[in-house]
PDB file of N, CA and C in Angstrom:
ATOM      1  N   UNK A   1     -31.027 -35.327-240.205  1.00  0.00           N
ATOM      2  CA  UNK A   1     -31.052 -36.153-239.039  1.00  0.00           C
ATOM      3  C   UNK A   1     -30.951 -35.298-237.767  1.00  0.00           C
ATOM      4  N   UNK A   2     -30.493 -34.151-238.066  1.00  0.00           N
ATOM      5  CA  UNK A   2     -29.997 -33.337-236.722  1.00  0.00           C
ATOM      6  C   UNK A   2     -31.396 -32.480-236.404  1.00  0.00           C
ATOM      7  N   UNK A   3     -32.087 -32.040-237.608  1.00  0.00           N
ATOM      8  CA  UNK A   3     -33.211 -31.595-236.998  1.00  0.00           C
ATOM      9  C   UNK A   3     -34.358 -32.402-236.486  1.00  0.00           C
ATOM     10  N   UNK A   4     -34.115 -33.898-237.115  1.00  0.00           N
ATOM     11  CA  UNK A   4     -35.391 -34.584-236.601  1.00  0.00           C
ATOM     12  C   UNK A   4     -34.833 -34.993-235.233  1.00  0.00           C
ATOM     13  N   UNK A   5     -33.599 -35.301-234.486  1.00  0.00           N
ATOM     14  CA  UNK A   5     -33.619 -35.642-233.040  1.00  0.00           C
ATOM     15  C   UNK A   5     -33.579 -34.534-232.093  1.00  0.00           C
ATOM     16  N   UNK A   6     -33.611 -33.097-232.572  1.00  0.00           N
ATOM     17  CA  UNK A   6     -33.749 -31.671-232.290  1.00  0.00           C
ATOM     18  C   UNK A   6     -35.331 -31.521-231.972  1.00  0.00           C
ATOM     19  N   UNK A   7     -36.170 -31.951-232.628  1.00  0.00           N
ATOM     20  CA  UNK A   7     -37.380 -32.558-232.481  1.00  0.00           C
ATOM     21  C   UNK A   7     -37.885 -32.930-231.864  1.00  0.00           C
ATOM     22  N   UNK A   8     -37.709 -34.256-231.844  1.00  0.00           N
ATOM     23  CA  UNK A   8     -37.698 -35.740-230.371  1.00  0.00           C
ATOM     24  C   UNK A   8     -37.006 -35.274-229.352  1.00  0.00           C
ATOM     25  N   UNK A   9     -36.306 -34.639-228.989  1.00  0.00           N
ATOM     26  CA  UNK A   9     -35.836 -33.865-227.955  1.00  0.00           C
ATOM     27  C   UNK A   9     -36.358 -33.301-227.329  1.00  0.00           C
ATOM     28  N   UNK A  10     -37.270 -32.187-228.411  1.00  0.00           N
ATOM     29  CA  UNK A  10     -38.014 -30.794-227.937  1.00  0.00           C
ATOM     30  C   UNK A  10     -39.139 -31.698-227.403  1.00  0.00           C
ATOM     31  N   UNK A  11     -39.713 -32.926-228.499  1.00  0.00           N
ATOM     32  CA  UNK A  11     -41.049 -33.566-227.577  1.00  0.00           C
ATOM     33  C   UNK A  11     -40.648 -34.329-226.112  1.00  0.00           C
ATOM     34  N   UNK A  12     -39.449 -34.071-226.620  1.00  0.00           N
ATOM     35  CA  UNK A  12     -39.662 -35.265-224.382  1.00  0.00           C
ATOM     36  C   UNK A  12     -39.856 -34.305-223.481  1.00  0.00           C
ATOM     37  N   UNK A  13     -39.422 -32.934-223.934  1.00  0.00           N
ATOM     38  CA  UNK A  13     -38.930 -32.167-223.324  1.00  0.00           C
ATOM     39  C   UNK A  13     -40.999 -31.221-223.229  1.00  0.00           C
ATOM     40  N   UNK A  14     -41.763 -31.774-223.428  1.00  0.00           N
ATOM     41  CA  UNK A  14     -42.803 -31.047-223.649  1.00  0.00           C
ATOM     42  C   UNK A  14     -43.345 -29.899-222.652  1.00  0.00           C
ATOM     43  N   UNK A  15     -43.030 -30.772-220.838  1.00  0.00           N
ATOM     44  CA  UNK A  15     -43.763 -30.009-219.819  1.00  0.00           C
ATOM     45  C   UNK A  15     -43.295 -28.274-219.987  1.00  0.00           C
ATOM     46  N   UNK A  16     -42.202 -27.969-221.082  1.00  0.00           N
ATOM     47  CA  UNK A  16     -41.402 -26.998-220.946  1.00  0.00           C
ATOM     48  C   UNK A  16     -42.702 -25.661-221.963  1.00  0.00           C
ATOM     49  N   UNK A  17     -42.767 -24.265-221.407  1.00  0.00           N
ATOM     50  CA  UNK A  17     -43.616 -24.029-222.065  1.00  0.00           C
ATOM     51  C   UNK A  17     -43.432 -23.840-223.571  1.00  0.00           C
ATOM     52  N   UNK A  18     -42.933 -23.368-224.100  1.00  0.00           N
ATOM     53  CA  UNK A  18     -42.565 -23.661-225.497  1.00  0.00           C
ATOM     54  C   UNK A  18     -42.952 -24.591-226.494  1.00  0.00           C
ATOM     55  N   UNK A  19     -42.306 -25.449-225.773  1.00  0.00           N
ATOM     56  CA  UNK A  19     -42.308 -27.127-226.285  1.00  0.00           C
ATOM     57  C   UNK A  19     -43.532 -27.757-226.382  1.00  0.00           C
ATOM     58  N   UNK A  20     -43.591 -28.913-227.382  1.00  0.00           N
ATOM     59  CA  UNK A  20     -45.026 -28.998-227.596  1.00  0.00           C
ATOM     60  C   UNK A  20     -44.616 -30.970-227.729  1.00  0.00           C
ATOM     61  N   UNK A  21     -45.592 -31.675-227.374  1.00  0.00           N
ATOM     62  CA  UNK A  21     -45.828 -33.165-227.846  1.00  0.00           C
ATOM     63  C   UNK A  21     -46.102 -33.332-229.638  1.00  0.00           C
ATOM     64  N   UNK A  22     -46.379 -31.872-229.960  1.00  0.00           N
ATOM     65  CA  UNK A  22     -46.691 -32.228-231.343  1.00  0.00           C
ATOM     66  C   UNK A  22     -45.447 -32.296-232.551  1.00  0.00           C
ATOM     67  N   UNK A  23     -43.805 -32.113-231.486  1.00  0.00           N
ATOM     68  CA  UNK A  23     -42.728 -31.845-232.242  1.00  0.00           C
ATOM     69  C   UNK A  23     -41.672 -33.518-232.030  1.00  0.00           C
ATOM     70  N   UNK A  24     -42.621 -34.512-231.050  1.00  0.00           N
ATOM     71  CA  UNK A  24     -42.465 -35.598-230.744  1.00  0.00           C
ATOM     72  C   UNK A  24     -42.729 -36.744-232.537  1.00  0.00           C
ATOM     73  N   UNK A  25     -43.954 -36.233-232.271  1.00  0.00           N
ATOM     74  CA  UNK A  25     -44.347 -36.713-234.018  1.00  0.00           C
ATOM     75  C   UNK A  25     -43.322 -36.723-235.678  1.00  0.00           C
ATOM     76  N   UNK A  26     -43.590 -34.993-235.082  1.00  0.00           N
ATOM     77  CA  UNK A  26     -42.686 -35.020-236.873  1.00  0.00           C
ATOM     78  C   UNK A  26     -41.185 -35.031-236.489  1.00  0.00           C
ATOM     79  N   UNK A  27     -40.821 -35.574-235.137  1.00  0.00           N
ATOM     80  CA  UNK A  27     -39.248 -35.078-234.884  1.00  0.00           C
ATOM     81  C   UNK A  27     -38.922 -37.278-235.866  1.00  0.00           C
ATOM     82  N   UNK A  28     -39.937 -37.741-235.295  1.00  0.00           N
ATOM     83  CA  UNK A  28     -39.712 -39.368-235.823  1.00  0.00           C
ATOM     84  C   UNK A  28     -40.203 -39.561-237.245  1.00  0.00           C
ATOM     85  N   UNK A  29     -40.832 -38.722-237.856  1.00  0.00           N
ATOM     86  CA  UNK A  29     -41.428 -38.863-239.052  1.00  0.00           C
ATOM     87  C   UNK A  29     -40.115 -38.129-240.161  1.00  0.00           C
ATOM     88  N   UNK A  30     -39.848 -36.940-239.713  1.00  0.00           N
ATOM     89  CA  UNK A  30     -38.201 -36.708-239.988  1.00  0.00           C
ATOM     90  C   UNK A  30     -36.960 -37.701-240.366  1.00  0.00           C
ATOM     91  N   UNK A  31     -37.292 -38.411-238.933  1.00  0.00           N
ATOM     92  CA  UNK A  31     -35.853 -39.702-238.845  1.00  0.00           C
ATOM     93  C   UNK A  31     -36.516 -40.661-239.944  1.00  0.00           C
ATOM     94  N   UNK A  32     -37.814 -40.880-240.041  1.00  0.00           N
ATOM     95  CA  UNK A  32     -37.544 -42.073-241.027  1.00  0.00           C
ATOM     96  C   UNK A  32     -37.519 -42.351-242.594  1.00  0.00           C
ATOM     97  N   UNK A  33     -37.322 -40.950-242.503  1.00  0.00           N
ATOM     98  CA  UNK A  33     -37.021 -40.419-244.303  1.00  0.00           C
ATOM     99  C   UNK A  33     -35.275 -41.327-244.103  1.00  0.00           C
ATOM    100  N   UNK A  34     -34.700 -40.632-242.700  1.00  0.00           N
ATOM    101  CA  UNK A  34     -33.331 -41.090-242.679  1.00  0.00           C
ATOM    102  C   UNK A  34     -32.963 -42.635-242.542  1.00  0.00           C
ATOM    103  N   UNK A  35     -33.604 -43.433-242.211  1.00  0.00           N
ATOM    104  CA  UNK A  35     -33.617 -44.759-241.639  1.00  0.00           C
ATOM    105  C   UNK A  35     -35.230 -45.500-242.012  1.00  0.00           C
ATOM    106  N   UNK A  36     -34.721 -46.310-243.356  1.00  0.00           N
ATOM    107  CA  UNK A  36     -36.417 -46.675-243.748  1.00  0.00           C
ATOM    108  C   UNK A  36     -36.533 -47.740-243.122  1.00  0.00           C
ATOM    109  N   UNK A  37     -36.015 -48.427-242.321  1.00  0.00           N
ATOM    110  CA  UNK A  37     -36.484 -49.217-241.675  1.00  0.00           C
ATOM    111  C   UNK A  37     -37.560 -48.637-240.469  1.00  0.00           C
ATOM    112  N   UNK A  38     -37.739 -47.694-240.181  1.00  0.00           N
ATOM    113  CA  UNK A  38     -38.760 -47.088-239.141  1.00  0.00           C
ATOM    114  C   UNK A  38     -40.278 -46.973-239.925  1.00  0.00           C
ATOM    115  N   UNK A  39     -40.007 -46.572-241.550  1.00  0.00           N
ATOM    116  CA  UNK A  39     -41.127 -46.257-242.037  1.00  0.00           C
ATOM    117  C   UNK A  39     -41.987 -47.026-242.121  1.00  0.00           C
ATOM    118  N   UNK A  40     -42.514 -48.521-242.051  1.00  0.00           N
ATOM    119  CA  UNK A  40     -43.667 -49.078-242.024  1.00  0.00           C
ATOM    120  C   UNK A  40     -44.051 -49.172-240.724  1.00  0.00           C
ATOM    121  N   UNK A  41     -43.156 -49.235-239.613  1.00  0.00           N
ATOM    122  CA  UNK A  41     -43.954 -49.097-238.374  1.00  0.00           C
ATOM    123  C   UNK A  41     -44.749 -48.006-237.875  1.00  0.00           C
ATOM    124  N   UNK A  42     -43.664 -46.396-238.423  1.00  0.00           N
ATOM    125  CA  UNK A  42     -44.462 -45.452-238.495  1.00  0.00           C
ATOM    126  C   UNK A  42     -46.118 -45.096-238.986  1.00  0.00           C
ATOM    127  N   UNK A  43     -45.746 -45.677-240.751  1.00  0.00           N
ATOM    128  CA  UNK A  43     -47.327 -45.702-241.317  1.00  0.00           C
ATOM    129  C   UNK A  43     -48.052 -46.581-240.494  1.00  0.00           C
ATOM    130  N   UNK A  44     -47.749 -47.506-239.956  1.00  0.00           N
ATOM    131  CA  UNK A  44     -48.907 -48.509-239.017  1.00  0.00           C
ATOM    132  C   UNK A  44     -49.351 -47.777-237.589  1.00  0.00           C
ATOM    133  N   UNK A  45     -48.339 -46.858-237.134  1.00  0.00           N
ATOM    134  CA  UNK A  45     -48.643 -46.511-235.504  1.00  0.00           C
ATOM    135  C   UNK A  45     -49.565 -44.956-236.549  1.00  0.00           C
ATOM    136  N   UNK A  46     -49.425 -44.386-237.114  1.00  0.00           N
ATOM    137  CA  UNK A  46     -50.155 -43.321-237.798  1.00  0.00           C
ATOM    138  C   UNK A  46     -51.776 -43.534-238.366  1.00  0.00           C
ATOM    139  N   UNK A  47     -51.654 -44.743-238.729  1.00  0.00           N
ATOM    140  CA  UNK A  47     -53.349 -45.567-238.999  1.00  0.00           C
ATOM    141  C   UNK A  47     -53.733 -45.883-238.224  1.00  0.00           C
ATOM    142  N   UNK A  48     -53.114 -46.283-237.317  1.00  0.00           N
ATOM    143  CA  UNK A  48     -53.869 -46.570-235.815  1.00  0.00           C
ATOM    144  C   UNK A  48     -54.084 -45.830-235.163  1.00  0.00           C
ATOM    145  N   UNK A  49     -53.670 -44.570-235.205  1.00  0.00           N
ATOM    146  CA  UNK A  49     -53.876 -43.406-234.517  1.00  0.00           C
ATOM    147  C   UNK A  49     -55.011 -42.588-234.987  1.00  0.00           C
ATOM    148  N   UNK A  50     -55.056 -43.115-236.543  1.00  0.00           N
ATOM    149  CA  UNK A  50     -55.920 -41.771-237.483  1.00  0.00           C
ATOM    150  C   UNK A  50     -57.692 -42.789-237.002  1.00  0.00           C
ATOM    151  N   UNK A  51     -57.542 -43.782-236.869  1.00  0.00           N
ATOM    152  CA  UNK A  51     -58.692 -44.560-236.772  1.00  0.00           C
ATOM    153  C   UNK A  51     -59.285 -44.542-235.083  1.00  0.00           C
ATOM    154  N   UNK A  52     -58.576 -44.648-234.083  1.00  0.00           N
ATOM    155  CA  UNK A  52     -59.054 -44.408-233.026  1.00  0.00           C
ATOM    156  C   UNK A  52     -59.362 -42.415-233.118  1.00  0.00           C
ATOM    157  N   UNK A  53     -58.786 -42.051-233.503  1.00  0.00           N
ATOM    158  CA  UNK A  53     -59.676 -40.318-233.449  1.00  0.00           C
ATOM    159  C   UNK A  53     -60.765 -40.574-234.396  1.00  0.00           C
ATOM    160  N   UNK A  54     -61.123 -40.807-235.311  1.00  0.00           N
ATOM    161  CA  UNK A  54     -62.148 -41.327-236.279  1.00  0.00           C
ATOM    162  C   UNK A  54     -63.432 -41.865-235.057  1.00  0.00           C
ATOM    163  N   UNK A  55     -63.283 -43.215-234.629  1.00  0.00           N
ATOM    164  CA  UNK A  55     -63.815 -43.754-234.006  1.00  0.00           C
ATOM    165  C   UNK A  55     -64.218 -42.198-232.818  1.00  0.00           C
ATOM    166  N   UNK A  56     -63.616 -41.389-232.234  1.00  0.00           N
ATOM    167  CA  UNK A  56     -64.053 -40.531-231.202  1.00  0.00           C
ATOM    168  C   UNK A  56     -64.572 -39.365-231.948  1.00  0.00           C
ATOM    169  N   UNK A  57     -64.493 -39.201-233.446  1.00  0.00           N
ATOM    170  CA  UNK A  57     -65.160 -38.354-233.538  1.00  0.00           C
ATOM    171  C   UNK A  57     -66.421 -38.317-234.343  1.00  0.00           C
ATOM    172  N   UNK A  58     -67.139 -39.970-234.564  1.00  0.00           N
ATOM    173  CA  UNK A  58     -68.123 -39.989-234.941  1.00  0.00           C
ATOM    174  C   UNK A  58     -69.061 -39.966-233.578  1.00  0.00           C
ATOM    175  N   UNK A  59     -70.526 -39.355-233.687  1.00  0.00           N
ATOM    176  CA  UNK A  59     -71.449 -39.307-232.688  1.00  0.00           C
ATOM    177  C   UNK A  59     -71.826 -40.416-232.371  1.00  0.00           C
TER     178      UNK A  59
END
């Protein structure tokens, strides 16, 4: 739990150079191993995500 809000931290914290938006992701994908109540919203905001890049990366 301590590394996934170490995570979500580092992603709010992105403008910082280091820090990346991509540690925003797995810092919540982390937490919901810890708290399964997050995990179906997760898999739903993750399909929705995987399908709009889909959609931008067909010609």
């Amino acid at each position: 739990m301590a590394a996934a809000l170490a995570l979500i931290g580092g992603g709010v914290l992105s403008f910082l150079p280091v820090l990346g938006l991509w540690m925003l992701p797995l810092g919540l994908a982390l937490l919901s191993e810890d708290i399964p109540a997050l995990k179906p919203r997760l898999e739903a905001l993750a399909r929705a995500v995987e399908r709009a890049v889909s959609r931008f990366r067909k010609p």
